[in-house]
N, C-alpha and C. Protein backbone atom coordinates (compact mmCIF):
# COMPACT_ATOMS: atom_id res chain seq x y z
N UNK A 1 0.83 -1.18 0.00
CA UNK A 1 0.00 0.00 0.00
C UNK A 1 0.88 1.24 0.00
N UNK A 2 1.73 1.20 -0.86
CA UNK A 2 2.52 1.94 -0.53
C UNK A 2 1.81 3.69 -1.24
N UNK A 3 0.98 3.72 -2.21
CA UNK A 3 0.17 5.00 -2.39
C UNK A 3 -0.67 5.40 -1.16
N UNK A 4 -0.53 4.91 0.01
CA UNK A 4 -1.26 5.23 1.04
C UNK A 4 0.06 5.49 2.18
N UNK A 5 1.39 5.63 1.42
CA UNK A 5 2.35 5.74 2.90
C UNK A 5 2.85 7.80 3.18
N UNK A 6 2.07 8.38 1.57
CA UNK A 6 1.76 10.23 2.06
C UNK A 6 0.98 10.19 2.65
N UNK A 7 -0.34 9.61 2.92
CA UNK A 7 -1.41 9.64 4.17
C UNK A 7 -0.95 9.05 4.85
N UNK A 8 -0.54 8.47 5.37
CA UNK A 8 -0.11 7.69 6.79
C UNK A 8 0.55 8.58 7.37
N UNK A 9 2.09 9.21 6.15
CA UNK A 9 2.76 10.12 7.22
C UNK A 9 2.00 11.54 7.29
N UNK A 10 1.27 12.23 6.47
CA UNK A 10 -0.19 13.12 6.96
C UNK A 10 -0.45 13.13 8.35
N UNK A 11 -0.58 11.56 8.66
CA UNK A 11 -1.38 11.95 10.36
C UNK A 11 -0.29 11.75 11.42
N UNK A 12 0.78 11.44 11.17
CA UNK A 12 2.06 11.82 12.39
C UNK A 12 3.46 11.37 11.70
N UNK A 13 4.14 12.35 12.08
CA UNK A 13 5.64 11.99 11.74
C UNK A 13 6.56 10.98 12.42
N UNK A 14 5.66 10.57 13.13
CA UNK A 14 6.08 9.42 14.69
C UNK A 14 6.40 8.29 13.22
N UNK A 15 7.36 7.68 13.22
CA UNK A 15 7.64 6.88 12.44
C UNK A 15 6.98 4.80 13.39
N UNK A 16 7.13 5.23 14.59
CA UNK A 16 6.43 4.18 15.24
C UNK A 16 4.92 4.25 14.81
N UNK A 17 4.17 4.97 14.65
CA UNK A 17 2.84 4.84 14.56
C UNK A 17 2.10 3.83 13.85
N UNK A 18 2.81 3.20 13.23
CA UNK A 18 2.50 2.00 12.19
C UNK A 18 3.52 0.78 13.15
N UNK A 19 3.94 0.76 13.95
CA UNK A 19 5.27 -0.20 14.78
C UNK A 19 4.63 -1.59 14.89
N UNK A 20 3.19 -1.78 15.41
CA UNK A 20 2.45 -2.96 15.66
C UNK A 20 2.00 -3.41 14.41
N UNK A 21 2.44 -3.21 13.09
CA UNK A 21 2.31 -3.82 12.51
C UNK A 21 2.79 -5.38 12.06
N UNK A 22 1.94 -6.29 11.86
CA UNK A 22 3.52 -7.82 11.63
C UNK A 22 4.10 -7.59 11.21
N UNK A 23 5.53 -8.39 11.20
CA UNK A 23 6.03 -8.36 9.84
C UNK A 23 5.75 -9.25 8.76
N UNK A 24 5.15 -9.47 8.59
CA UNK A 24 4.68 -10.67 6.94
C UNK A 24 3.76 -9.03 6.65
N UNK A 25 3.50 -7.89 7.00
CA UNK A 25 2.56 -6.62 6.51
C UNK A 25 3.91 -5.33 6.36
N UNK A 26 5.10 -6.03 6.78
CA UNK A 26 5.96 -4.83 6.23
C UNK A 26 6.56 -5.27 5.11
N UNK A 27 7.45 -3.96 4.27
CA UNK A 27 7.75 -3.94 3.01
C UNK A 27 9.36 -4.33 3.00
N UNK A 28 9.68 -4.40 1.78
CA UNK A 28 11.26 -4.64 2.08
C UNK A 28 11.79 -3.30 2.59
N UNK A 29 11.26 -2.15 2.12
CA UNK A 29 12.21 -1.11 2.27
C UNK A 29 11.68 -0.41 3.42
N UNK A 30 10.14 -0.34 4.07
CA UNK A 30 9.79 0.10 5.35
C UNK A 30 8.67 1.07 4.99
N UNK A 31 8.29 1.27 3.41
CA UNK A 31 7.68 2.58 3.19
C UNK A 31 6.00 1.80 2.93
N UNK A 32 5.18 2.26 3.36
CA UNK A 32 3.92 1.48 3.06
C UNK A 32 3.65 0.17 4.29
N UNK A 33 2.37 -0.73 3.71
CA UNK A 33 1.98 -1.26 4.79
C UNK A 33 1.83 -2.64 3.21
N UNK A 34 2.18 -4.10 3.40
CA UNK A 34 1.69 -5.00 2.47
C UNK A 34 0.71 -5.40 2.88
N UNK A 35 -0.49 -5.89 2.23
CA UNK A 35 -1.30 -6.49 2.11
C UNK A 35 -1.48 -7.61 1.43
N UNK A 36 -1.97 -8.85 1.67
CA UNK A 36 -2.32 -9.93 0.74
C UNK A 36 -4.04 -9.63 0.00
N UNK A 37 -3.48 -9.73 -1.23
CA UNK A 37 -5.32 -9.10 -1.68
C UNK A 37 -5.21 -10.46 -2.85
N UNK A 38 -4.46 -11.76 -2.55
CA UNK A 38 -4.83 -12.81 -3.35
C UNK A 38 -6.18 -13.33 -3.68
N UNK A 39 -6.32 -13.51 -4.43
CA UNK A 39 -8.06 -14.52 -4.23
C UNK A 39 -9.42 -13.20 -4.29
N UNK A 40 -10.43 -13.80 -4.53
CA UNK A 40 -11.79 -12.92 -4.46
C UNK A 40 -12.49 -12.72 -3.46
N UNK A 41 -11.85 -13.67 -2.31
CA UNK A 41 -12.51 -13.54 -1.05
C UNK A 41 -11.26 -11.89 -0.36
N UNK A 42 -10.48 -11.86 -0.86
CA UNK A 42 -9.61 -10.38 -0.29
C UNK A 42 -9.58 -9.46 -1.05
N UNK A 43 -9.44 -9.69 -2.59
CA UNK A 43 -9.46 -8.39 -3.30
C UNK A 43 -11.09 -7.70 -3.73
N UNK A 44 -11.90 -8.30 -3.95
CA UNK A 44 -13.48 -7.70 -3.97
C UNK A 44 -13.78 -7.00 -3.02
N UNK A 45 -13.80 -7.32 -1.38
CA UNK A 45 -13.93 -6.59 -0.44
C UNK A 45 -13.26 -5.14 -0.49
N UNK A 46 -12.01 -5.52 -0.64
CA UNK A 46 -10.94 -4.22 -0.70
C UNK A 46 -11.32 -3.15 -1.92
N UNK A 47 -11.48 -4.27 -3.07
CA UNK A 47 -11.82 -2.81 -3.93
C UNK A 47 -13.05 -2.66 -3.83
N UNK A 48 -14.18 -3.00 -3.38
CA UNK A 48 -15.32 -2.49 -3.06
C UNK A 48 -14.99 -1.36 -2.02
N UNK A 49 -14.46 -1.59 -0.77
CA UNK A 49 -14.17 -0.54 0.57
C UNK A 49 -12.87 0.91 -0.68
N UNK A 50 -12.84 0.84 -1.37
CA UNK A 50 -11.72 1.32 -2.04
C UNK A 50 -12.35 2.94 -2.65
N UNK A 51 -13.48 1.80 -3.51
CA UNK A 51 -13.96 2.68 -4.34
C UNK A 51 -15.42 3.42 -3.13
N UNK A 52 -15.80 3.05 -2.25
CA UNK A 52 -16.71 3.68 -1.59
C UNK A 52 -16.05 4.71 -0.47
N UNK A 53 -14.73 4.90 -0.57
CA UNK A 53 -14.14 5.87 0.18
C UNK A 53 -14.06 6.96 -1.00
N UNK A 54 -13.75 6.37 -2.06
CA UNK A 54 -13.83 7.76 -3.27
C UNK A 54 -14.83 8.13 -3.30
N UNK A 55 -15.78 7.19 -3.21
CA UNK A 55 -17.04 7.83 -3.47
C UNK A 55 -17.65 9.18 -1.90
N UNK A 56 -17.04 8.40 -1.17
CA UNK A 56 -17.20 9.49 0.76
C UNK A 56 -16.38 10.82 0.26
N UNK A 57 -15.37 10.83 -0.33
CA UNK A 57 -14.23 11.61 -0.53
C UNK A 57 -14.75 12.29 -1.61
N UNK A 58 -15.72 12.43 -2.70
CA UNK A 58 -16.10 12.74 -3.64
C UNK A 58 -17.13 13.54 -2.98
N UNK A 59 -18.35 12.74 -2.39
CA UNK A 59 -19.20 13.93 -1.79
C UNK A 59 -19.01 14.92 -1.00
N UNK A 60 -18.28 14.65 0.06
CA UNK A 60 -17.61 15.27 1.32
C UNK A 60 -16.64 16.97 0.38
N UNK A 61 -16.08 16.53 -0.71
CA UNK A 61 -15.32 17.58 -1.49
C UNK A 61 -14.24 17.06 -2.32
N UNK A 62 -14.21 17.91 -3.59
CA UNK A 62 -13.34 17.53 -4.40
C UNK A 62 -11.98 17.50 -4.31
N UNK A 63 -11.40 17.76 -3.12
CA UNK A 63 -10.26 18.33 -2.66
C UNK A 63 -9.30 17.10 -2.19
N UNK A 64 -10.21 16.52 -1.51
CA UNK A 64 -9.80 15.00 -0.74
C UNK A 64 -9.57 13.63 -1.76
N UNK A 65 -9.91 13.96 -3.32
CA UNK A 65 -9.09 13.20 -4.21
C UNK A 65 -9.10 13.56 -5.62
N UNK A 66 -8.07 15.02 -5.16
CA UNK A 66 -7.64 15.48 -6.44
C UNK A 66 -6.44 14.66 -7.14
N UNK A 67 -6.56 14.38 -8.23
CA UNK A 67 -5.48 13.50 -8.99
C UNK A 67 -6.09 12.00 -8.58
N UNK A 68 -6.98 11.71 -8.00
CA UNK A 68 -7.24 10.57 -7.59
C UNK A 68 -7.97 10.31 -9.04
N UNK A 69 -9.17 11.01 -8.98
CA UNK A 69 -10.29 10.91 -10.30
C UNK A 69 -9.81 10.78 -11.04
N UNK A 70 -8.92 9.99 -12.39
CA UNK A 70 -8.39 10.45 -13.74
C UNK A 70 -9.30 9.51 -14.09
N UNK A 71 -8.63 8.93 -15.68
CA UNK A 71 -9.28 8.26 -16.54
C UNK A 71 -9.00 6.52 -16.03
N UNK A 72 -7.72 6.33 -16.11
CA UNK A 72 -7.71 5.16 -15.71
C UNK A 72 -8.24 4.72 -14.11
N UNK A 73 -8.20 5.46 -13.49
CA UNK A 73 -9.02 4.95 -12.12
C UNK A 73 -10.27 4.41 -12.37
N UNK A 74 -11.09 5.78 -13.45
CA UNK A 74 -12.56 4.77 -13.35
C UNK A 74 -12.54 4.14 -14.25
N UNK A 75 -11.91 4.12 -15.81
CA UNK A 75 -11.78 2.39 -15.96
C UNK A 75 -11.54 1.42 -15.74
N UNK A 76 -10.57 1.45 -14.57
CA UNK A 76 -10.33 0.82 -13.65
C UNK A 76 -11.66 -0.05 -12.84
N UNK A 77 -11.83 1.31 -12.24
CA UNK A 77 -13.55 0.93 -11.09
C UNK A 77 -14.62 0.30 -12.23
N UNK A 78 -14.97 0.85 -13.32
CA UNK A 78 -15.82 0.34 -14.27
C UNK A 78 -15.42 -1.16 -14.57
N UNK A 79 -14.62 -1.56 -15.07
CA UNK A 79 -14.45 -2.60 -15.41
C UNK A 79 -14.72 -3.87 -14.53
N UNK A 80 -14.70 -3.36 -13.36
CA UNK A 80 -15.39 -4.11 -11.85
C UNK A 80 -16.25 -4.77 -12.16
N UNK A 81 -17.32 -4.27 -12.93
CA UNK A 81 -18.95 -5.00 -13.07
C UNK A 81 -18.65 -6.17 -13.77
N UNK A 82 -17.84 -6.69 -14.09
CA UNK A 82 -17.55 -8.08 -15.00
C UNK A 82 -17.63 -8.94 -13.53
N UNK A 83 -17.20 -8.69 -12.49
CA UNK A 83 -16.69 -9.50 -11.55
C UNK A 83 -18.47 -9.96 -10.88
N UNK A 84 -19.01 -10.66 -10.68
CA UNK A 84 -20.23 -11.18 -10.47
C UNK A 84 -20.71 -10.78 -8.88
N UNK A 85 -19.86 -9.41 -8.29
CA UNK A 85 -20.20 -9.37 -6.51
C UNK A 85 -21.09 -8.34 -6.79
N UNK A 86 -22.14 -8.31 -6.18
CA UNK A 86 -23.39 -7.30 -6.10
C UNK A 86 -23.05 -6.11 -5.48
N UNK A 87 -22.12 -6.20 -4.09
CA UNK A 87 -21.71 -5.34 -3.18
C UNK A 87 -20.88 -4.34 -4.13
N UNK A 88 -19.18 -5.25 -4.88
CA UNK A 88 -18.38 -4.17 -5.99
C UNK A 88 -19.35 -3.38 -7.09
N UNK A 89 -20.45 -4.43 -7.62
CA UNK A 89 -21.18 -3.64 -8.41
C UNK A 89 -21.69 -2.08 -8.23
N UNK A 90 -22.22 -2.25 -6.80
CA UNK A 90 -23.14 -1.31 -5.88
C UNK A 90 -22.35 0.29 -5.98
N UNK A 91 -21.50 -0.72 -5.40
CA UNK A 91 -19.38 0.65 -5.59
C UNK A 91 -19.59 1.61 -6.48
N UNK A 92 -19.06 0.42 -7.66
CA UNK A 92 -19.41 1.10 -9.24
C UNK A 92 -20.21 1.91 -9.78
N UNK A 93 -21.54 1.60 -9.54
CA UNK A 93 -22.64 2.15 -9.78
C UNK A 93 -22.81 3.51 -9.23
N UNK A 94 -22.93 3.28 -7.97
CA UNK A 94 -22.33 4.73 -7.21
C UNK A 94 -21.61 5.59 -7.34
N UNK A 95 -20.28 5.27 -7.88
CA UNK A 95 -19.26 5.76 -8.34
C UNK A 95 -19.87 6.51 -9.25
N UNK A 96 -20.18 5.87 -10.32
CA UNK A 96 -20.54 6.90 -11.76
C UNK A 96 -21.58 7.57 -11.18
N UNK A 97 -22.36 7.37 -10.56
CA UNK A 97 -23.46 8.46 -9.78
C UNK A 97 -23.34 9.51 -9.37
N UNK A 98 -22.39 9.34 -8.92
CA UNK A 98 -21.69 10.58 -8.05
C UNK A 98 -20.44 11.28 -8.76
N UNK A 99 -19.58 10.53 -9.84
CA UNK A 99 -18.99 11.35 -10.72
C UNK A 99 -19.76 12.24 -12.14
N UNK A 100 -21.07 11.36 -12.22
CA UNK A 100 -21.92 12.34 -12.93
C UNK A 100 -22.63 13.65 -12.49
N UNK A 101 -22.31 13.37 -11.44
CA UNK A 101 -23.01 15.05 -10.47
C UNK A 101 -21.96 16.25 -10.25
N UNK A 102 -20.67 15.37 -9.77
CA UNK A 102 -19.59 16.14 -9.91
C UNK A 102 -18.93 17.01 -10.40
N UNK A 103 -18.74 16.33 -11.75
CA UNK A 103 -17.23 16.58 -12.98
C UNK A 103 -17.74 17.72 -13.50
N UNK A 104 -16.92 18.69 -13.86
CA UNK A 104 -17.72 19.32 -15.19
C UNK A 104 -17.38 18.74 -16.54
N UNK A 105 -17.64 19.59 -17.09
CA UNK A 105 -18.08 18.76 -18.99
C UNK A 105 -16.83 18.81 -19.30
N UNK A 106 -15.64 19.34 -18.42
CA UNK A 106 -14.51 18.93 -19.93
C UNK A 106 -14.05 17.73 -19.10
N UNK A 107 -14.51 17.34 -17.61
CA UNK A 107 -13.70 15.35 -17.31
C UNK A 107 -14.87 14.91 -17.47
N UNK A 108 -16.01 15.10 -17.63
CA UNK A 108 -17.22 14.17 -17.87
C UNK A 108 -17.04 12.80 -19.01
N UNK A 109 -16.12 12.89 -19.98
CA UNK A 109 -15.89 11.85 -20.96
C UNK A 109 -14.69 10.70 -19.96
N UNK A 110 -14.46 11.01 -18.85
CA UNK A 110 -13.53 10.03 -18.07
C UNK A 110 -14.23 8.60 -18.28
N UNK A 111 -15.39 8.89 -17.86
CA UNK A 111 -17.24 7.99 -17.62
C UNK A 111 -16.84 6.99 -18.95
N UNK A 112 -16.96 5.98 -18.99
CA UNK A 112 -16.97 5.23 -19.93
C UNK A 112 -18.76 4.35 -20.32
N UNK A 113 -19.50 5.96 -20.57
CA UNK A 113 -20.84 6.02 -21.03
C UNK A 113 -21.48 4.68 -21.60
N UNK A 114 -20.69 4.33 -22.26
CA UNK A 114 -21.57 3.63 -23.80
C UNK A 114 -21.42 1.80 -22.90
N UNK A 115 -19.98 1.63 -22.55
CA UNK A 115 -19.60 0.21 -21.97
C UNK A 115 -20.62 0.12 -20.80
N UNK A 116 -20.52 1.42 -20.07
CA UNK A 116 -21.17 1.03 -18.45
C UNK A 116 -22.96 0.87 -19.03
N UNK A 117 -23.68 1.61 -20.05
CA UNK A 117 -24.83 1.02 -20.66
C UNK A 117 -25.39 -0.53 -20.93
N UNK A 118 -23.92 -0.68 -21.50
CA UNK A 118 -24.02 -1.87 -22.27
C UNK A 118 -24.12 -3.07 -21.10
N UNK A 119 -23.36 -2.88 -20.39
CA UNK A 119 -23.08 -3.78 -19.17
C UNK A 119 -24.30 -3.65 -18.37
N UNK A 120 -25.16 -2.91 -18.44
CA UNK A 120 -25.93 -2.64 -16.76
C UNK A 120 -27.40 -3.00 -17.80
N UNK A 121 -27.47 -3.25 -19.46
CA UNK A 121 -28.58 -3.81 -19.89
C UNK A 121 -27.92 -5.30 -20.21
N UNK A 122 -26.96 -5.94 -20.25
CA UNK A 122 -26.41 -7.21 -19.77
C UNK A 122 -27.30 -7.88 -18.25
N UNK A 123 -26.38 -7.00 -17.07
CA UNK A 123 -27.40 -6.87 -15.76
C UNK A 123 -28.84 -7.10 -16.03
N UNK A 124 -29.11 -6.25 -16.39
CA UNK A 124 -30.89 -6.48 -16.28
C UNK A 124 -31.10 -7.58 -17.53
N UNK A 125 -30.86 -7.92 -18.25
CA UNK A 125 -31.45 -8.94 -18.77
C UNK A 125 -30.68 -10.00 -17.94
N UNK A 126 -30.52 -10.58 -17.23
CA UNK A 126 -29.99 -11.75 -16.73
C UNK A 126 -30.66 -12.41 -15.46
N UNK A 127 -31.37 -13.63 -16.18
CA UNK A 127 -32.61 -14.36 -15.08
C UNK A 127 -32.09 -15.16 -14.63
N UNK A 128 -32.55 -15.71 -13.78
CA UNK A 128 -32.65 -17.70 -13.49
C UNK A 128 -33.74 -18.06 -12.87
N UNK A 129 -34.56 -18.81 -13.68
CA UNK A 129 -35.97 -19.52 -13.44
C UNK A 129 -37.04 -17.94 -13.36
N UNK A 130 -36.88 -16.90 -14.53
CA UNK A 130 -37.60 -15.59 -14.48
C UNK A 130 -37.39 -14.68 -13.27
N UNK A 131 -36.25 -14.96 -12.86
CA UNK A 131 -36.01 -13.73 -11.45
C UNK A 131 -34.92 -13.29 -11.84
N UNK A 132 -34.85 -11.97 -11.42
CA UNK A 132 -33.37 -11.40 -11.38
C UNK A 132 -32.16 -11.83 -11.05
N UNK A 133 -31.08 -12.32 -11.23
CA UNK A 133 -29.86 -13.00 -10.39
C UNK A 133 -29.57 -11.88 -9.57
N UNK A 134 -28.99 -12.07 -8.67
CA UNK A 134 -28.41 -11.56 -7.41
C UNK A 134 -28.93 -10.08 -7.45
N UNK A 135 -29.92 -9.73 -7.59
CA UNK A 135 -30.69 -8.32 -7.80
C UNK A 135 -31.83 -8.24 -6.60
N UNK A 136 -31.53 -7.14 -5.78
CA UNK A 136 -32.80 -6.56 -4.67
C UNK A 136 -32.65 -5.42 -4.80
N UNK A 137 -33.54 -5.28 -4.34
CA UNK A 137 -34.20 -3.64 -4.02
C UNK A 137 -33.08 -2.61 -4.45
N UNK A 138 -32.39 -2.65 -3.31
CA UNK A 138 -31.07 -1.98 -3.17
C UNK A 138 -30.10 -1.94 -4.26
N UNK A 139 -29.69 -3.16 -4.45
CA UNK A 139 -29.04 -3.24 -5.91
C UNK A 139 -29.41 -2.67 -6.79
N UNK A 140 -31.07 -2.25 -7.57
CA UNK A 140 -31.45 -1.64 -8.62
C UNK A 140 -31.67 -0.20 -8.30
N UNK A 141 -32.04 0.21 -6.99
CA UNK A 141 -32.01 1.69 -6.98
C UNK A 141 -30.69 1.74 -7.05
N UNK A 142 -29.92 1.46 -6.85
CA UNK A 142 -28.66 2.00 -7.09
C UNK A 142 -27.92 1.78 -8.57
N UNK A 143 -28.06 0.77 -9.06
CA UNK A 143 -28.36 0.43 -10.55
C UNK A 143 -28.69 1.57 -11.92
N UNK A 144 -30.15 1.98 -11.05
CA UNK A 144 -31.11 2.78 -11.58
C UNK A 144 -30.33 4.45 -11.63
N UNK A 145 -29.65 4.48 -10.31
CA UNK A 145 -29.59 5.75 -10.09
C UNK A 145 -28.08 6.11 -10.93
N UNK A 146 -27.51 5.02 -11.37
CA UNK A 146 -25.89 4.95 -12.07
C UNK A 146 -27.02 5.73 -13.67
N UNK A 147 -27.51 4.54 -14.12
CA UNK A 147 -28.56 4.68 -15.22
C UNK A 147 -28.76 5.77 -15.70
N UNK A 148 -29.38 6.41 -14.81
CA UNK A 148 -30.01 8.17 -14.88
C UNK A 148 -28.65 8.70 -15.28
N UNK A 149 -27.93 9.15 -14.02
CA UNK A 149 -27.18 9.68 -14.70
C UNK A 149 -25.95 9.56 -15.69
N UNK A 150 -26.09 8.56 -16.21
CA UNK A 150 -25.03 8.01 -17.39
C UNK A 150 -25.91 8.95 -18.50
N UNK A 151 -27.55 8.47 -18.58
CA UNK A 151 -27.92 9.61 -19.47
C UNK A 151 -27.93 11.02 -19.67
N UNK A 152 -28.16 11.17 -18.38
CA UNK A 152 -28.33 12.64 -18.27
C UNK A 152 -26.69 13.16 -18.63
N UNK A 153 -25.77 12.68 -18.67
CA UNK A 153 -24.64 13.24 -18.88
C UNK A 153 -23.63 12.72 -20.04
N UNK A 154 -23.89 11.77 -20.82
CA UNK A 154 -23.92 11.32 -21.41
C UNK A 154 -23.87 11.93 -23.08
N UNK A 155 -22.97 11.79 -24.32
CA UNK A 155 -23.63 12.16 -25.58
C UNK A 155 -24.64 11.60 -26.23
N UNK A 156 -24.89 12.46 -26.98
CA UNK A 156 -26.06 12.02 -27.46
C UNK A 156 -26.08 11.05 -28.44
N UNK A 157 -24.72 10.69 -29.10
CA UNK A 157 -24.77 9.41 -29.99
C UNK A 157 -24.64 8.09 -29.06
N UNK A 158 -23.66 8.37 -27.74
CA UNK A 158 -23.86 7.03 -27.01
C UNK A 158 -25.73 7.02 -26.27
N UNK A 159 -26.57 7.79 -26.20
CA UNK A 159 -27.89 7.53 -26.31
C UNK A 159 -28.53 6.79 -27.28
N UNK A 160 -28.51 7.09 -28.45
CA UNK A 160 -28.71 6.57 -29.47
C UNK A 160 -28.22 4.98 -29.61
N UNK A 161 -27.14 5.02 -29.93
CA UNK A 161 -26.24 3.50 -29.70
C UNK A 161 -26.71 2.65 -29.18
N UNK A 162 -27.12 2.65 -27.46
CA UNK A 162 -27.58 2.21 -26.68
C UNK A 162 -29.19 1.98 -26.27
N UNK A 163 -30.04 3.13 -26.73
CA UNK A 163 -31.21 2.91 -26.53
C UNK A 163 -31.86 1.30 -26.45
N UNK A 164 -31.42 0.53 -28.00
CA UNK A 164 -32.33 -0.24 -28.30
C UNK A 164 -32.10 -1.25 -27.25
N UNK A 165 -30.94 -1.26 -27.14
CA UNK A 165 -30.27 -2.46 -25.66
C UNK A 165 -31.25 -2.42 -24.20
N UNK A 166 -31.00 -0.89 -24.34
CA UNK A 166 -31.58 -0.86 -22.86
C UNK A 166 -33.26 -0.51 -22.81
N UNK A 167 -33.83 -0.42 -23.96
CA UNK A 167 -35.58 -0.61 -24.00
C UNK A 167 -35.78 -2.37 -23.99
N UNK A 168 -34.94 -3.28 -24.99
CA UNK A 168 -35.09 -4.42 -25.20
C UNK A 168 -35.30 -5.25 -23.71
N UNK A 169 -34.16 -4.75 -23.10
CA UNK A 169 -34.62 -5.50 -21.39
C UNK A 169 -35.69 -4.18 -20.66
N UNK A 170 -35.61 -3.43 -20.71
CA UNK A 170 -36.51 -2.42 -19.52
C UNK A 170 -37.98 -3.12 -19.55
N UNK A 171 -38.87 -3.18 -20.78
CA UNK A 171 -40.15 -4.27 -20.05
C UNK A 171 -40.40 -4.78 -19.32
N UNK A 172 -39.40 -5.95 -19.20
CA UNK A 172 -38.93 -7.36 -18.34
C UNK A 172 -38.67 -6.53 -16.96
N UNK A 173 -37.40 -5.82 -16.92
CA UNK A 173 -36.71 -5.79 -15.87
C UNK A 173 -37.46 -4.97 -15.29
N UNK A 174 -38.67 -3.82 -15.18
CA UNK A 174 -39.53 -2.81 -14.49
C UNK A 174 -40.52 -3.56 -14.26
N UNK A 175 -40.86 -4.58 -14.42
CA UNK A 175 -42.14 -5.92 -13.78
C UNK A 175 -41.65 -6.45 -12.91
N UNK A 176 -40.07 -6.72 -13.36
CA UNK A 176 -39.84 -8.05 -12.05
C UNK A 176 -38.67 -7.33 -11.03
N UNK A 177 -38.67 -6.02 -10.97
CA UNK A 177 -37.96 -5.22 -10.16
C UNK A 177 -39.20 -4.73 -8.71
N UNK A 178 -38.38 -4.42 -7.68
CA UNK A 178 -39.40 -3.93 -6.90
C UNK A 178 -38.51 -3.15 -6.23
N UNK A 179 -38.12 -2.22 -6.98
CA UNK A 179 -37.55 -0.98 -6.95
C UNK A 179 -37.92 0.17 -7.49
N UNK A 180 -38.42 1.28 -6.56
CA UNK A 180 -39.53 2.28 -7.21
C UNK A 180 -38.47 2.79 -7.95
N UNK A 181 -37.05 3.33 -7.45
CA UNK A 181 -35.62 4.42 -8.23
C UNK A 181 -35.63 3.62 -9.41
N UNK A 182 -35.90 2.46 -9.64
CA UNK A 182 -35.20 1.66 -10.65
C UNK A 182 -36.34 2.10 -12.02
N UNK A 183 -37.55 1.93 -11.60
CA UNK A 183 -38.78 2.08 -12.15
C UNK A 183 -38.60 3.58 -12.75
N UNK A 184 -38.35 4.67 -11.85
CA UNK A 184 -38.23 6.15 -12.14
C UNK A 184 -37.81 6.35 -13.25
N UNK A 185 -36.20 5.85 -12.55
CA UNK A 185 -35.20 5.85 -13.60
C UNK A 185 -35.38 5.42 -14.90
N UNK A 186 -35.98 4.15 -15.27
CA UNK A 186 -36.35 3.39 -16.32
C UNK A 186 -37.25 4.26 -17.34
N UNK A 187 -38.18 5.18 -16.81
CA UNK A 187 -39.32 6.34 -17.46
C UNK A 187 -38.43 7.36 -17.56
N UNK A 188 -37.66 7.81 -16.53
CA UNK A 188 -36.38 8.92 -17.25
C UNK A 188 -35.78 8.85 -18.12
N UNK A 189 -35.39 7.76 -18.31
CA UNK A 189 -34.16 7.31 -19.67
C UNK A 189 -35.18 6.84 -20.56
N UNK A 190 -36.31 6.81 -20.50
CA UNK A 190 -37.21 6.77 -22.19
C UNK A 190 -37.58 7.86 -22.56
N UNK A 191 -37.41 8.80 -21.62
CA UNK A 191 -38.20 10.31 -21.95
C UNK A 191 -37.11 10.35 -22.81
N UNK A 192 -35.24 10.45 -22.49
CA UNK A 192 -34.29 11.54 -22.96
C UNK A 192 -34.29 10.79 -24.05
N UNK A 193 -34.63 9.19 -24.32
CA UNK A 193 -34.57 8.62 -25.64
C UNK A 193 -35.39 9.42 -26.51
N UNK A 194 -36.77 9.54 -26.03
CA UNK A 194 -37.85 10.40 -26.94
C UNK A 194 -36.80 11.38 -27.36
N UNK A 195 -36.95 12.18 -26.58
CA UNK A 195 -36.12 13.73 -27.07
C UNK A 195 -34.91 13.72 -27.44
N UNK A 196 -34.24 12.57 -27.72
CA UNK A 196 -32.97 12.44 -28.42
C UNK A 196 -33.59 12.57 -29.61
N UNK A 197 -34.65 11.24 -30.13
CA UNK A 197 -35.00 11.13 -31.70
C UNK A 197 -35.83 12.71 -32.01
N UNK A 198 -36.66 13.44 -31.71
CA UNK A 198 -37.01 14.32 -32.00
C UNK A 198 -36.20 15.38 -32.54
């Protein structure tokens, strides 16, 4: 962890303050803290807790992760949704939620618009025995609320692009959802479709 050893020394110059750490968690050279993030049972957690501190650090003020936000971070965080955990998803989703409220229009293209569409009408079309897989309440308002604002901020050719994907499942997925945000959302993003084609 060694991108976390300018915050560490941030909160004291006491070079002991980290002392109780093991050693199988120190580094060769002393700077940073190691972690084992082998396997999906350690690294999902972590980058889920990862990306929901950006996301604390994002609302709280833009100040607390300047240079943090670039491009590869949230392709980074985006590319998450391949990984099948509801919780990292949740992250993600949030993430672009809250970087769509944020950014102004000249980092707004960081957003990888058109993929995170494509992926989250993947999501909703995906059953087993006519139910949602690993989908509640919670999961789709938050889902829903990524949704919104991918459109709302979004160009207007990745609207287009995407529409037919994401009307093709919305039928299905606003019946067997019991998520009012998800539902909202779902009538929001057909309106901006309308008024795209117009």
């Amino acid at each position: 962890m060694r991108c976390f050893s300018c915050s560490l020394s941030g909160i004291s110059s006491d070079s002991i303050v980290l002392g109780d750490i093991p050693i199988c968690n120190n580094t060769v050279d002393g700077v940073g803290i190691m972690i084992n993030l082998t396997g999906l049972t350690r690294w999902q957690p972590f980058a889920t807790w990862i990306i929901r501190v950006s996301c604390k650090c994002l609302t709280e003020g833009a100040l607390n992760v300047e240079g943090l936000i670039n491009m590869p971070f949230v392709l980074a965080a985006c590319k998450l949704l391949c990984y099948r955990d509801a919780a990292l998803q949740m992250a993600c989703f949030d993430l672009v939620r809250i970087l769509g409220a944020v950014l102004n229009d000249d980092m707004i293209d960081i957003i990888p618009s058109e993929n995170m569409i494509l992926s989250i009408s993947t999501i909703l079309s995906e059953e087993e025995d006519g139910l949602p897989v690993f989908r509640d309440i919670t999961y789709d308002a938050s889902l829903g609320g990524c949704l919104q604002s991918l459109y709302s901020c979004c160009a207007d050719d990745v609207i287009k692009l995407t529409a037919a994907n994401i009307i093709s499942v919305f039928s299905d997925s606003m019946q067997k959802t019991e998520s009012p945000d998800l539902q909202v959302n779902g009538k929001d993003c057909r309106l901006q479709f309308i008024r795209k084609q117009l």
